[in-house]
Protein backbone atom coordinates (compact mmCIF):
# COMPACT_ATOMS: atom_id res chain seq x y z
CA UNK A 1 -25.48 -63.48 -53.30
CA UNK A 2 -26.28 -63.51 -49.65
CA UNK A 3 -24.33 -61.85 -46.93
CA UNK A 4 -23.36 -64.92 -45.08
CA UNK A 5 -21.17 -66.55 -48.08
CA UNK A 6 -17.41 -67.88 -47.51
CA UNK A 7 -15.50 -64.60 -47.49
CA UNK A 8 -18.08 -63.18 -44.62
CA UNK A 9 -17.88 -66.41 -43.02
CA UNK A 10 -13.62 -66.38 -42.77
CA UNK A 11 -14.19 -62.52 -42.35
CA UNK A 12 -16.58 -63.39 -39.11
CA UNK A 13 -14.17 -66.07 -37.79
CA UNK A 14 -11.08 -63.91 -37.50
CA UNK A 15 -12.97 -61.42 -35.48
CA UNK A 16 -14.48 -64.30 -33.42
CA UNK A 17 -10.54 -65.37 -32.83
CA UNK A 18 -9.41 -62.21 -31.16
CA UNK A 19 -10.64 -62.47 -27.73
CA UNK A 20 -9.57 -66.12 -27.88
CA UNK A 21 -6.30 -65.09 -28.81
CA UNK A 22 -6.14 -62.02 -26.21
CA UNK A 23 -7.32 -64.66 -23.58
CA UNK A 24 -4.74 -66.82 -25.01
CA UNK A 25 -1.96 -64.18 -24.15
CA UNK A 26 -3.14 -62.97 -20.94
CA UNK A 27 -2.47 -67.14 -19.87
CA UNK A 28 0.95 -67.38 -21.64
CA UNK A 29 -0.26 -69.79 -23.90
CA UNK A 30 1.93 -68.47 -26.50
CA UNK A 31 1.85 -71.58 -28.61
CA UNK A 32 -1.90 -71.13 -29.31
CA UNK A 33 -1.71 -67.14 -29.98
CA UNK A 34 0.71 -68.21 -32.97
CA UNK A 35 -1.53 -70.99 -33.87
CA UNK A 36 -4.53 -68.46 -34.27
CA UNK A 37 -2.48 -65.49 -35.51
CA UNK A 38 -1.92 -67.80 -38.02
CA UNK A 39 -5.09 -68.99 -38.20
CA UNK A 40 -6.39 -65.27 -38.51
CA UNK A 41 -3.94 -64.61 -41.03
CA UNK A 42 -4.80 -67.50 -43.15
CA UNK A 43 -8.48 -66.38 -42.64
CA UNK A 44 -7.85 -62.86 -44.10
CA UNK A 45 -5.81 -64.39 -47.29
CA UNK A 46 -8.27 -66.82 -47.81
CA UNK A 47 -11.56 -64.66 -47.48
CA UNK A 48 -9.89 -61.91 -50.13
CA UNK A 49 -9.47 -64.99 -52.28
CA UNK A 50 -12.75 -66.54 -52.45
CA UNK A 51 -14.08 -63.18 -52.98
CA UNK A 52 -12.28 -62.84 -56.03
CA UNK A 53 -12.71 -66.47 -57.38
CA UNK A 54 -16.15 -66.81 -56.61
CA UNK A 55 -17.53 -63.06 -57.63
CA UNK A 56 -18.48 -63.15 -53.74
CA UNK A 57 -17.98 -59.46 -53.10
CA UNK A 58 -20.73 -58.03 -50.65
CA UNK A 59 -20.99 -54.71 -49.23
CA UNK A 60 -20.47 -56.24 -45.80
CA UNK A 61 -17.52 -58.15 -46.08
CA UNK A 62 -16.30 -54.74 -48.14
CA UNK A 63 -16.93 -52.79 -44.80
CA UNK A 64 -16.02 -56.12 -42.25
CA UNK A 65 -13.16 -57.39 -43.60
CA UNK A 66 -10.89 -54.13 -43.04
CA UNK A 67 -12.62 -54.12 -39.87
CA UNK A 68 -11.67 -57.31 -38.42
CA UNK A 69 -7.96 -56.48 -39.93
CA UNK A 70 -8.08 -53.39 -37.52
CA UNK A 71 -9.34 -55.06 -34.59
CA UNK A 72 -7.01 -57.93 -34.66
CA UNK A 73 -3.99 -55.48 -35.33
CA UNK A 74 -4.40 -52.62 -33.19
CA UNK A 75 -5.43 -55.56 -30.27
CA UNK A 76 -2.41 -57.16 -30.82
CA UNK A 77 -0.27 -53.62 -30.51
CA UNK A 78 -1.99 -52.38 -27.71
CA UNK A 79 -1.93 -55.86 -25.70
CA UNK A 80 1.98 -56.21 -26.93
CA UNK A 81 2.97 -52.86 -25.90
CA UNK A 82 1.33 -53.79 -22.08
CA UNK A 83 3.87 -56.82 -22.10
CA UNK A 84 6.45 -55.03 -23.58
CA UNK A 85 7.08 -56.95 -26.49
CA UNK A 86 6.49 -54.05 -28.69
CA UNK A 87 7.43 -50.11 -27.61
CA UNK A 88 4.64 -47.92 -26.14
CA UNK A 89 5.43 -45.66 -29.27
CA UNK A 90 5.20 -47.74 -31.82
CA UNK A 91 1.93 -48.81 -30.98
CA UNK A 92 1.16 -44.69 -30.34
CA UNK A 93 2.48 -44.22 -34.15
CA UNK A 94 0.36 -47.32 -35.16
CA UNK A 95 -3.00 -46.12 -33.77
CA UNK A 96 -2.36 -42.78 -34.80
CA UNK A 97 -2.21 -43.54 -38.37
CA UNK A 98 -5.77 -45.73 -38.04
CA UNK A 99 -7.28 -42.31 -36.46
CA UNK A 100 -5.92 -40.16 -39.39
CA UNK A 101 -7.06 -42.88 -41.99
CA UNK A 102 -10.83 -43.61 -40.71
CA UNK A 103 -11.16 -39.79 -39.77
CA UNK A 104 -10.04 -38.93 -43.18
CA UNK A 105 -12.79 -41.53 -44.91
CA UNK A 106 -15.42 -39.97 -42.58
CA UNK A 107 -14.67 -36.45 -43.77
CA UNK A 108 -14.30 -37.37 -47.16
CA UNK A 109 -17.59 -39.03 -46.67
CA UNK A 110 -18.93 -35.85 -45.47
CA UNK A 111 -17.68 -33.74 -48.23
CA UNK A 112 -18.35 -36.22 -51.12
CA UNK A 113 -21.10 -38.09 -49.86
CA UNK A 114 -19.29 -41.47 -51.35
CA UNK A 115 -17.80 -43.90 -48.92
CA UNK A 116 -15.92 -45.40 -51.07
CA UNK A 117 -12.17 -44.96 -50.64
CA UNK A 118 -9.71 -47.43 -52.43
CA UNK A 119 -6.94 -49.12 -50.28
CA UNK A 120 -3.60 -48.07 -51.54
CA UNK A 121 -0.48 -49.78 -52.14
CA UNK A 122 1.51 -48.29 -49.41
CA UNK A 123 -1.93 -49.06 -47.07
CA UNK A 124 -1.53 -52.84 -47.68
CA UNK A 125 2.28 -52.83 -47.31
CA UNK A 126 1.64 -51.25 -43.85
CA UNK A 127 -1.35 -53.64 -42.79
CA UNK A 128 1.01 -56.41 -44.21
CA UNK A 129 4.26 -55.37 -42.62
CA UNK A 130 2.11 -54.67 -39.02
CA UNK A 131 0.99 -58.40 -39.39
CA UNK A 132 4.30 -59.63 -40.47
CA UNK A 133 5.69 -57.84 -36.69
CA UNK A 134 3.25 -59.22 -34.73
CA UNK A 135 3.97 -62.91 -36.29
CA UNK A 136 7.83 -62.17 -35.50
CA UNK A 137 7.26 -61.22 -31.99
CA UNK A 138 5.02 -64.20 -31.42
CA UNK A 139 7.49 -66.60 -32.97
CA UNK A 140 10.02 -65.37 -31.48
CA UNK A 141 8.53 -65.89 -28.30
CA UNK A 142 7.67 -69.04 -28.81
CA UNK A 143 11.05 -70.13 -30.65
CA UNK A 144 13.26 -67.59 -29.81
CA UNK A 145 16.20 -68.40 -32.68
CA UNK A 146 14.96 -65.64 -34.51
CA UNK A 147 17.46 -63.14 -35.25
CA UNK A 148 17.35 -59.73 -32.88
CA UNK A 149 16.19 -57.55 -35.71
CA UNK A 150 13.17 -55.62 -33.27
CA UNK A 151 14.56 -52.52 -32.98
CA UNK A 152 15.01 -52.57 -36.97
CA UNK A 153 11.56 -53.97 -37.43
CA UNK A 154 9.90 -51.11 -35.03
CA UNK A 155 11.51 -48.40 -36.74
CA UNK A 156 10.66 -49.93 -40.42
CA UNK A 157 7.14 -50.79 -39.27
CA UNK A 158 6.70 -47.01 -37.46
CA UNK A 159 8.05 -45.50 -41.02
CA UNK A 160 6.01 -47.10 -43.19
CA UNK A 161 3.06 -46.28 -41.13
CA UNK A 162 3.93 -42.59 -41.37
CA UNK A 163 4.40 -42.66 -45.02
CA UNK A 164 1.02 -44.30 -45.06
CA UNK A 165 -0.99 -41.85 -43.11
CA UNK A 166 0.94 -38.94 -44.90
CA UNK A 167 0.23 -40.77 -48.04
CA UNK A 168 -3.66 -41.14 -47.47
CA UNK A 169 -4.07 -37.45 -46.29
CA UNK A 170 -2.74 -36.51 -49.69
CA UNK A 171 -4.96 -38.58 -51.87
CA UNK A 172 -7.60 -37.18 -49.55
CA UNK A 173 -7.10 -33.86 -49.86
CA UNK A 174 -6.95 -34.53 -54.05
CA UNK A 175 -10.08 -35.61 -53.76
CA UNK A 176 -11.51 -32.80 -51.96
CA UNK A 177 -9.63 -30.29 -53.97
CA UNK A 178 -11.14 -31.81 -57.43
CA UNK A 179 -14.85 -32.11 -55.88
């Protein structure tokens, strides 16, 4: 199966959408960064999907598609922070626990010589529950008759992320201790 199949495709696109969706910030067009959040977020359901389904696993989307999660994420926090939307520490306690997580797959890499480190559970609740903020701040934003749960959110969001990192460190150093 070549590289360029569906998944890679939706993969590619979502990366393609972050500057347009920075840019799309930086001019308060607020409506369109919700319509390509969503957009993105569809992209990254849909591309996981059609890999299953369709057997159309490659090693690129394996390696892009956590990629372009990261980008569009930590983007999002960093450019959210600078408007205030989201606290400076938050996004400090978010990009921390990417650091710990790829620095930990690089030394396992090292050590092992296998790259290949399964997401866990608590991993996709945090890359879930980081997309699931950034959707609430931009619809609130747009339609603000959200409910004023932020503060809750951040602190939920920043926990979860900590468990996470603490989490992967652990399985990490099993895996060192048992090689």
């Amino acid at each position: 199966m070549g590289a360029l199949n569906i998944p890679n495709t939706l993969t590619i696109t979502r990366i393609v959408i972050i500057p347009i969706f920075i840019t799309s910030i930086i001019y308060t067009r607020y409506d369109y960064s919700l319509f390509l959040f969503i957009i993105a977020a569809l992209t990254d359901v849909f591309d996981g999907l059609f890999a299953r389904l369709k057997n159309q696993k490659t090693l690129l989307g394996t390696f892009l598609d956590p990629l372009a999660d990261k980008f569009l994420l930590v983007t999002s926090f960093v450019i959210f922070s600078v408007y205030g939307w989201i606290p400076k520490w938050l996004t400090i306690t978010v990009i921390s626990r990417d650091i710990i997580v790829v620095t930990g797959w690089f030394v396992l890499h090292f050590i092992t010589g296998s790259s290949r480190v399964e997401p866990s559970m608590l991993g996709k609740a945090t890359i879930w529950l980081e997309s699931l903020l950034i959707a609430y701040i931009l619809i609130d934003i747009n339609l603000p008759v959200l409910p004023d749960i932020h503060n809750t959110f951040f602190i939920i969001t920043a926990g979860v992320s900590i468990l996470s990192a603490i989490h992967y460190m652990y399985r990490g150093l099993r895996i060192t201790h048992a090689g």
